[in-house]
Protein backbone atom coordinates (compact mmCIF):
# COMPACT_ATOMS: atom_id res chain seq x y z
CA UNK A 1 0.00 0.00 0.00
CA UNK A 2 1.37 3.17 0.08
CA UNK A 3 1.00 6.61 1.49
CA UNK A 4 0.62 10.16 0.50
CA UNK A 5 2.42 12.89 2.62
CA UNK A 6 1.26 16.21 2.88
CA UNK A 7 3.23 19.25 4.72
CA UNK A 8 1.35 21.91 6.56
CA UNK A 9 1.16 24.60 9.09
CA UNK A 10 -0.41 24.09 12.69
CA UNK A 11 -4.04 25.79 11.54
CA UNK A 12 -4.32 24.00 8.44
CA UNK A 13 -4.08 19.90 9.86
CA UNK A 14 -7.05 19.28 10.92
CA UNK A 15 -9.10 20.95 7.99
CA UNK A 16 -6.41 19.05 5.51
CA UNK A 17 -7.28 15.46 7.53
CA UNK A 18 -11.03 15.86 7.18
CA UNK A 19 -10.82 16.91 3.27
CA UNK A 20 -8.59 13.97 2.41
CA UNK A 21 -10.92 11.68 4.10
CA UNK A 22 -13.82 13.02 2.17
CA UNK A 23 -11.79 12.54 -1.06
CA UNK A 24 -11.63 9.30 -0.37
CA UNK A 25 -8.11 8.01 2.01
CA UNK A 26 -8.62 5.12 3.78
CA UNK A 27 -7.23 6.65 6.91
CA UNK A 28 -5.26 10.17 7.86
CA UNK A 29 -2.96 11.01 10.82
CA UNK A 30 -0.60 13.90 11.60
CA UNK A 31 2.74 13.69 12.57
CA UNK A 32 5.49 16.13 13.76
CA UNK A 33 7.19 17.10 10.79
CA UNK A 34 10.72 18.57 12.79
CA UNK A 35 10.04 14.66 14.79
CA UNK A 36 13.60 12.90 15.67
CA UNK A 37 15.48 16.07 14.91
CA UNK A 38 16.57 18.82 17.42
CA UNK A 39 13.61 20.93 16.49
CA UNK A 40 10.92 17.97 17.66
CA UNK A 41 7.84 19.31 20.12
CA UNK A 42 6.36 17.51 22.03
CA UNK A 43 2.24 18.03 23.33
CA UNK A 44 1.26 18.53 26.62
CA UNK A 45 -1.86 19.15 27.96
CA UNK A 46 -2.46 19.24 31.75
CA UNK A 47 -2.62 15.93 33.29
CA UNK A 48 -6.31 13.94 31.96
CA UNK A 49 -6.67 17.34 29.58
CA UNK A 50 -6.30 17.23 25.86
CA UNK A 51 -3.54 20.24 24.89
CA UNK A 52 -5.47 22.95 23.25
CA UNK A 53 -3.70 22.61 19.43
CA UNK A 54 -3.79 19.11 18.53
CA UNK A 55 -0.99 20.05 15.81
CA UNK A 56 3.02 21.30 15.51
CA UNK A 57 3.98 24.05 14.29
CA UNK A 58 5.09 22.32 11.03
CA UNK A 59 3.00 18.69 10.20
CA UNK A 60 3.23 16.14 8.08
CA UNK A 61 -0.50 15.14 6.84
CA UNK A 62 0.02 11.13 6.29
CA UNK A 63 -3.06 9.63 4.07
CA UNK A 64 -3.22 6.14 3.53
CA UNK A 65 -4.17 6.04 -0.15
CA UNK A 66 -6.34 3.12 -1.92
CA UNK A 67 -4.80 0.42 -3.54
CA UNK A 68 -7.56 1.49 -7.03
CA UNK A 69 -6.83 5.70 -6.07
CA UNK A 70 -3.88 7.47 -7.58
CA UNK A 71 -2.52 10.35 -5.10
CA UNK A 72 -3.68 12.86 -8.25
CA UNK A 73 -6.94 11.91 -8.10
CA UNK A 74 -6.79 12.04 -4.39
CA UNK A 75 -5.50 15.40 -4.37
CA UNK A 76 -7.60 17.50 -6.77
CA UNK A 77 -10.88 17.59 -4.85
CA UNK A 78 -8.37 19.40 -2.34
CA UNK A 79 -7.85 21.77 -4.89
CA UNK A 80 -11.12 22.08 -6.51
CA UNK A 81 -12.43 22.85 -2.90
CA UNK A 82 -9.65 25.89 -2.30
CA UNK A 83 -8.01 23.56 0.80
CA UNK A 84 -4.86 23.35 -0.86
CA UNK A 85 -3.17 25.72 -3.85
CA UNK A 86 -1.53 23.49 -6.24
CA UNK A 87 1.48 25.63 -7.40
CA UNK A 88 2.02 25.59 -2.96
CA UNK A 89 1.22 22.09 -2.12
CA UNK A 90 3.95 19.83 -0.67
CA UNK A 91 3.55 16.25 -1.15
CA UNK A 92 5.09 12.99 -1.95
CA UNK A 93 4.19 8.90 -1.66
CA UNK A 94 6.06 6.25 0.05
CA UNK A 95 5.15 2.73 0.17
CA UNK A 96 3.78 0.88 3.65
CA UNK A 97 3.75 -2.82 4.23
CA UNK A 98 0.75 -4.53 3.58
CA UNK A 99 -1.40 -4.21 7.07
CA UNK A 100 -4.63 -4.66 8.30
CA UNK A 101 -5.13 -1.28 9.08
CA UNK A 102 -8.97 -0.83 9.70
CA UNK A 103 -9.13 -3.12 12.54
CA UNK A 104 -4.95 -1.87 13.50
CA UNK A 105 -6.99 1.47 13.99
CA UNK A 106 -9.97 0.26 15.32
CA UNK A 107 -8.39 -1.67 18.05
CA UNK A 108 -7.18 1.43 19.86
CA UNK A 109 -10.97 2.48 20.71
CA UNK A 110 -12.20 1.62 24.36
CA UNK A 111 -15.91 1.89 25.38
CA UNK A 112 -17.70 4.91 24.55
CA UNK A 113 -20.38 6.69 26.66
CA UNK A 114 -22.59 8.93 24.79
CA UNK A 115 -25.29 11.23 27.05
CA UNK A 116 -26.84 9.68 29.70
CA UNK A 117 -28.06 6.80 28.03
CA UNK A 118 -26.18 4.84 25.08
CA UNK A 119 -22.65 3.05 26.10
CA UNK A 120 -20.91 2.20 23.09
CA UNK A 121 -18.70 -1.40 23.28
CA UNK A 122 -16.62 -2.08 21.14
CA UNK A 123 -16.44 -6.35 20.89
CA UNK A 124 -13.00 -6.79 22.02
CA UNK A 125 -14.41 -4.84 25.39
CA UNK A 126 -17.76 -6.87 25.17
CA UNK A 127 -16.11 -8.99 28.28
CA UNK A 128 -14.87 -5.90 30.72
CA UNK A 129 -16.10 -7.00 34.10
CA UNK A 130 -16.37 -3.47 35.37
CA UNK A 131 -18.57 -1.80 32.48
CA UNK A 132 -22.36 -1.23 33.21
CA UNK A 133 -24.64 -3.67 31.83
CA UNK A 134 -27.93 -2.23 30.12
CA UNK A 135 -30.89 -1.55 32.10
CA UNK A 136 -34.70 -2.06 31.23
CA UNK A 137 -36.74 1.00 30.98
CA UNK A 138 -37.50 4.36 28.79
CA UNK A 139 -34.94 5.84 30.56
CA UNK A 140 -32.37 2.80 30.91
CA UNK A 141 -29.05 2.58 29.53
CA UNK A 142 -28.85 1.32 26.63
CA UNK A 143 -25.56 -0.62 25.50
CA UNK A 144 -24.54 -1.35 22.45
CA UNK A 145 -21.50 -3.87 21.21
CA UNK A 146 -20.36 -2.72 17.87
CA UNK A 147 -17.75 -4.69 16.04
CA UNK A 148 -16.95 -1.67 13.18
CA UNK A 149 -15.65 -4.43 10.39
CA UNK A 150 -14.54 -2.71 7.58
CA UNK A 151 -16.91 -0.06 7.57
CA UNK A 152 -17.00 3.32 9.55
CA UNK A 153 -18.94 3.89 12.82
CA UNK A 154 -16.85 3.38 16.24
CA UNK A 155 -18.81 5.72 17.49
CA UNK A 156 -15.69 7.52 18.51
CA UNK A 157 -16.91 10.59 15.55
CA UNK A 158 -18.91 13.90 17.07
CA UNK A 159 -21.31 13.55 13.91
CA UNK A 160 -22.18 9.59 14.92
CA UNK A 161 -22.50 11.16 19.06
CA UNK A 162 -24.81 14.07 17.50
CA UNK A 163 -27.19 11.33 15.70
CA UNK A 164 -27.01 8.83 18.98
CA UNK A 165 -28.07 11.99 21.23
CA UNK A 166 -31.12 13.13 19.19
CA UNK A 167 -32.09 9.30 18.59
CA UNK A 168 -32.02 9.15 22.65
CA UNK A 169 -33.89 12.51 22.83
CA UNK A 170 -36.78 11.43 20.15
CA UNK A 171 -37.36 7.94 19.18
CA UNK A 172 -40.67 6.98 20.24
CA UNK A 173 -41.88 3.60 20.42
CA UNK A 174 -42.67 1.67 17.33
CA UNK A 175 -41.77 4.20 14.74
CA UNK A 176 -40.04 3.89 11.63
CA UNK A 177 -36.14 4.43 10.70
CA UNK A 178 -34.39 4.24 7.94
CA UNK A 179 -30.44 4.51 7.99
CA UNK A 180 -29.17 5.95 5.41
CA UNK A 181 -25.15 5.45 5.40
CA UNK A 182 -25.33 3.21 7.86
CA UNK A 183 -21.64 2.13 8.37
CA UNK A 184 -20.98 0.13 11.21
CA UNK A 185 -25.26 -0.04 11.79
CA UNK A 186 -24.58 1.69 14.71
CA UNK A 187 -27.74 4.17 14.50
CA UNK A 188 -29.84 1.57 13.47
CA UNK A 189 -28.68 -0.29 16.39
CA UNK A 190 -29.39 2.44 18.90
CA UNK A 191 -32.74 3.15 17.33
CA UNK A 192 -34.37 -0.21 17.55
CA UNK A 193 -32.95 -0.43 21.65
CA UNK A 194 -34.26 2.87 22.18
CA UNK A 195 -37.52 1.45 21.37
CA UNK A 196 -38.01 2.32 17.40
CA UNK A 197 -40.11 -0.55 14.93
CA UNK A 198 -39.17 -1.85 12.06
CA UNK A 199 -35.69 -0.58 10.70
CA UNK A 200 -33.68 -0.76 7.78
CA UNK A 201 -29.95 0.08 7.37
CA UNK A 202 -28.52 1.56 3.62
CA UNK A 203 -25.04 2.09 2.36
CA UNK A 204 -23.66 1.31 -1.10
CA UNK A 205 -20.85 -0.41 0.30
CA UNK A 206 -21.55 -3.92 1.13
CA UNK A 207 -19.02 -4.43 4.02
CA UNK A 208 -21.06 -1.52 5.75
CA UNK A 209 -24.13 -3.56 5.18
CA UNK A 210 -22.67 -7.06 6.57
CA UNK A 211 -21.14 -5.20 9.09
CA UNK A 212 -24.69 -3.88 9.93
CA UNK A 213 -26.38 -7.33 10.31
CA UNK A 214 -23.68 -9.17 11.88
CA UNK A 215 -24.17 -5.91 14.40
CA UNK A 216 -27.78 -5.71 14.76
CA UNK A 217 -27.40 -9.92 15.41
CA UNK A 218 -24.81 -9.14 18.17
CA UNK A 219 -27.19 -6.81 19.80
CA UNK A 220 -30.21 -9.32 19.26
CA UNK A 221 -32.36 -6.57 17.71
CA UNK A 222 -33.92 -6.76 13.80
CA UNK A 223 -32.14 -4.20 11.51
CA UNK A 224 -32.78 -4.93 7.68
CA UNK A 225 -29.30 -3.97 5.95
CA UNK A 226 -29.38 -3.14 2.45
CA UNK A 227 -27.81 -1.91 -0.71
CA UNK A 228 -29.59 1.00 -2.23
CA UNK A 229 -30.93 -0.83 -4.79
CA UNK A 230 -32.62 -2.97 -2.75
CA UNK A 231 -34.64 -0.37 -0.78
CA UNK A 232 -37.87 -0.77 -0.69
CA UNK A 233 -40.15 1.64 -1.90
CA UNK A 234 -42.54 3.74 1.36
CA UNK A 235 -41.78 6.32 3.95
CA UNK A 236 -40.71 6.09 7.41
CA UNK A 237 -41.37 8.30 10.48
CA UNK A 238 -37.08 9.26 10.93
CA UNK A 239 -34.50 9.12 8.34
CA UNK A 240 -31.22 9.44 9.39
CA UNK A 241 -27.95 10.17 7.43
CA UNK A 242 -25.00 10.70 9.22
CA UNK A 243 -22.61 10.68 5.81
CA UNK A 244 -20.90 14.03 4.13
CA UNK A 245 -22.00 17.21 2.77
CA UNK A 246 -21.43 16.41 -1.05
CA UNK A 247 -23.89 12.70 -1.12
CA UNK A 248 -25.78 14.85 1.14
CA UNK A 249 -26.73 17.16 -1.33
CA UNK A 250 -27.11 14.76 -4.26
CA UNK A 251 -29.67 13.07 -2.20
CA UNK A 252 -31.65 15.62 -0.70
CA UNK A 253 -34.60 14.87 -3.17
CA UNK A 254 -34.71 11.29 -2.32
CA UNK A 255 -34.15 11.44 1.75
CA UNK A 256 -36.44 14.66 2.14
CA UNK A 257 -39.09 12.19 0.25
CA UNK A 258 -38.46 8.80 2.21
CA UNK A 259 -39.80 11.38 5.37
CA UNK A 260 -43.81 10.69 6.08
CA UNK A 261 -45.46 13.43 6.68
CA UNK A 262 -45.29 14.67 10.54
CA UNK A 263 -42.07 12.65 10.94
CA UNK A 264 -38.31 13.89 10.87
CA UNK A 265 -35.16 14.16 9.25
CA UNK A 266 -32.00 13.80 10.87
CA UNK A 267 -28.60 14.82 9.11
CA UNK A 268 -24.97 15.04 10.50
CA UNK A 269 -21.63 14.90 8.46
CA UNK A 270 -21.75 18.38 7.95
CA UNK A 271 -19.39 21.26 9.04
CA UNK A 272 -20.92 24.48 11.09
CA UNK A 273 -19.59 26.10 8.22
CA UNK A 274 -21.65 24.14 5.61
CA UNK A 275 -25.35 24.15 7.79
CA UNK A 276 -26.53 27.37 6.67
CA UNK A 277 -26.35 25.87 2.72
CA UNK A 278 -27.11 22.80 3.39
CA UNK A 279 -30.52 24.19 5.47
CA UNK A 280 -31.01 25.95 1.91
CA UNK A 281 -30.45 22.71 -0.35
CA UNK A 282 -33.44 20.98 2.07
CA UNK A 283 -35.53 24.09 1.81
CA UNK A 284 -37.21 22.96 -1.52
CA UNK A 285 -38.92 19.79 0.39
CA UNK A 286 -38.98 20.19 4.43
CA UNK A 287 -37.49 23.03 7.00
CA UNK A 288 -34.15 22.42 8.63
CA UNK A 289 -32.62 24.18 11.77
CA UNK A 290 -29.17 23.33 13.67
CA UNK A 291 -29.96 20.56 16.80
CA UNK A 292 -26.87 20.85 18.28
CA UNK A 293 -22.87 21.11 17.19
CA UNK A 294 -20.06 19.62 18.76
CA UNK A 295 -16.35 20.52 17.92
CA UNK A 296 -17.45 22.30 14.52
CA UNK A 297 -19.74 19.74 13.09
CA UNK A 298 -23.35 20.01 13.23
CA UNK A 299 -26.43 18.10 13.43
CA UNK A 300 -29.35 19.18 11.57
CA UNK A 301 -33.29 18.16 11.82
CA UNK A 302 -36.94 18.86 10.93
CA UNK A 303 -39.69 17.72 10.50
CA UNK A 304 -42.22 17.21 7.30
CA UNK A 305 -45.04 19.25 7.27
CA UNK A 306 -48.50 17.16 7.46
């Protein structure tokens, strides 16, 4: 496999990370560019406190690249976008050894609480003696063991905590949901505990949807995971789509109409920056408003008018 590297300054890494996985990298991390040199800095926060710049003054931006994705090809939505100037950008490719790196990556997660209500377990902490079991109840907690596969959804994102929150705010018993994105099934998953009828989980990419049912089997609850072609036709009381800004546009016509009247729409993925247009693109068919945000991404919803 191989690699792309990007240079940067401190205020541009974390903007640069999210873009190139948008475009499509498998994975993105930053690393000290000045790192085994005399010029190397190391971050401190205060003890149990994240440091307030999660960046050095100079980075290196490392992308994993797919093995079918030329760095070019990679690079140019950067560009189209105005994230990086071409005749400015500093980059190059190196190869990796072959790894497993999804589940290298996904291994580092630990259990995730999200509210009062949803605990997220990952399946190689499904066994932890000391974590809380789940509770019976409207208000009980409600745990969920997630083995991620190959698809996204840890639970570990701000957008995926946004969606889990309003799901534990909202659901009401027996409604509808349909997933679209679903990733990991992780929403559909939460949904059906938190009380929610018959569900179905979409993504066009079919590890996300065997990752979905092997998930919903884990957690004993019935989640119908699909590829979009095989949606059925109807409308369901909450549709949820916790994906990016760009699909989220393209499918504004067909989410806004999978909504029944008098139910809701639920979208994450999108940057505080992005709401106001996005609120604009959904205008045509139903009105949306900001929920909540959470470390610059945002969670919009609304509902269908009767």
């Amino acid at each position: 496999m191989r690699e792309l590297l990007l240079s940067c300054q401190e205020h541009e890494a974390e903007r640069l990370s999210d873009a190139l996985l948008e475009a499509g990298a498998l994975s993105v991390s930053v690393e000290d560019a000045d790192g085994d040199t005399d010029q190397e800095k190391p971050l401190f926060g205060e003890p149990g406190i994240e440091p307030d710049v999660l960046a050095w003054d100079r980075n290196r931006v490392v992308a994993l690249l797919p093995e079918e994705l030329e760095p070019e090809e990679l690079l140019q939505p950067l560009f189209d976008a105005g994230v990086l100037e071409p005749e400015k950008a500093q980059w190059s490719v190196r190869e990796v050894p072959d790894e497993d790196w999804v589940r290298l990556t996904q291994s580092q997660f630990g259990p995730i609480p999200v509210g009062d209500r949803i605990l997220i377990v990952p399946s190689w902490h499904k066994d932890d003696e000391d974590l809380p079991v789940a509770q019976e109840g409207d208000d009980g907690l409600v745990r969920i063991e997630l083995d991620p596969g190959l698809a996204f959804g840890t639970g570990s994102h701000p957008t995926t905590h946004l969606c889990l929150d309003w799901l534990a705010h909202h659901v009401r018993s027996g409604q509808t949901v349909l997933d679209y994105g679903c990733g990991s099934g992780i929403l559909a998953i939460a949904a059906r505990k938190l009380g929610a009828g018959h569900t179905v989980g979409v993504d066009i990419d079919e590890q996300a949807v065997i990752a979905t049912r092997y998930n919903a089997q884990v957690n004993q609850v019935e989640v119908e995971g699909l590829l979009p072609d095989a949606m059925p036709a109807g409308q369901t009381d909450l549709v949820v789509a916790n994906i990016l800004a760009n699909p989220l546009r393209m499918l504004a016509p067909m989410l806004a109409n999978r909504v029944k009247p008098g139910g809701h729409l639920i979208l994450s993925g999108i940057y505080d920056w992005q709401a106001e247009e996005m609120i604009e693109v959904y205008s045509a068919y139903l009105p949306l408003s900001v929920w909540q945000e959470r470390d610059g991404w945002v969670c919009l919803a609304g509902q269908r008018p009767l």
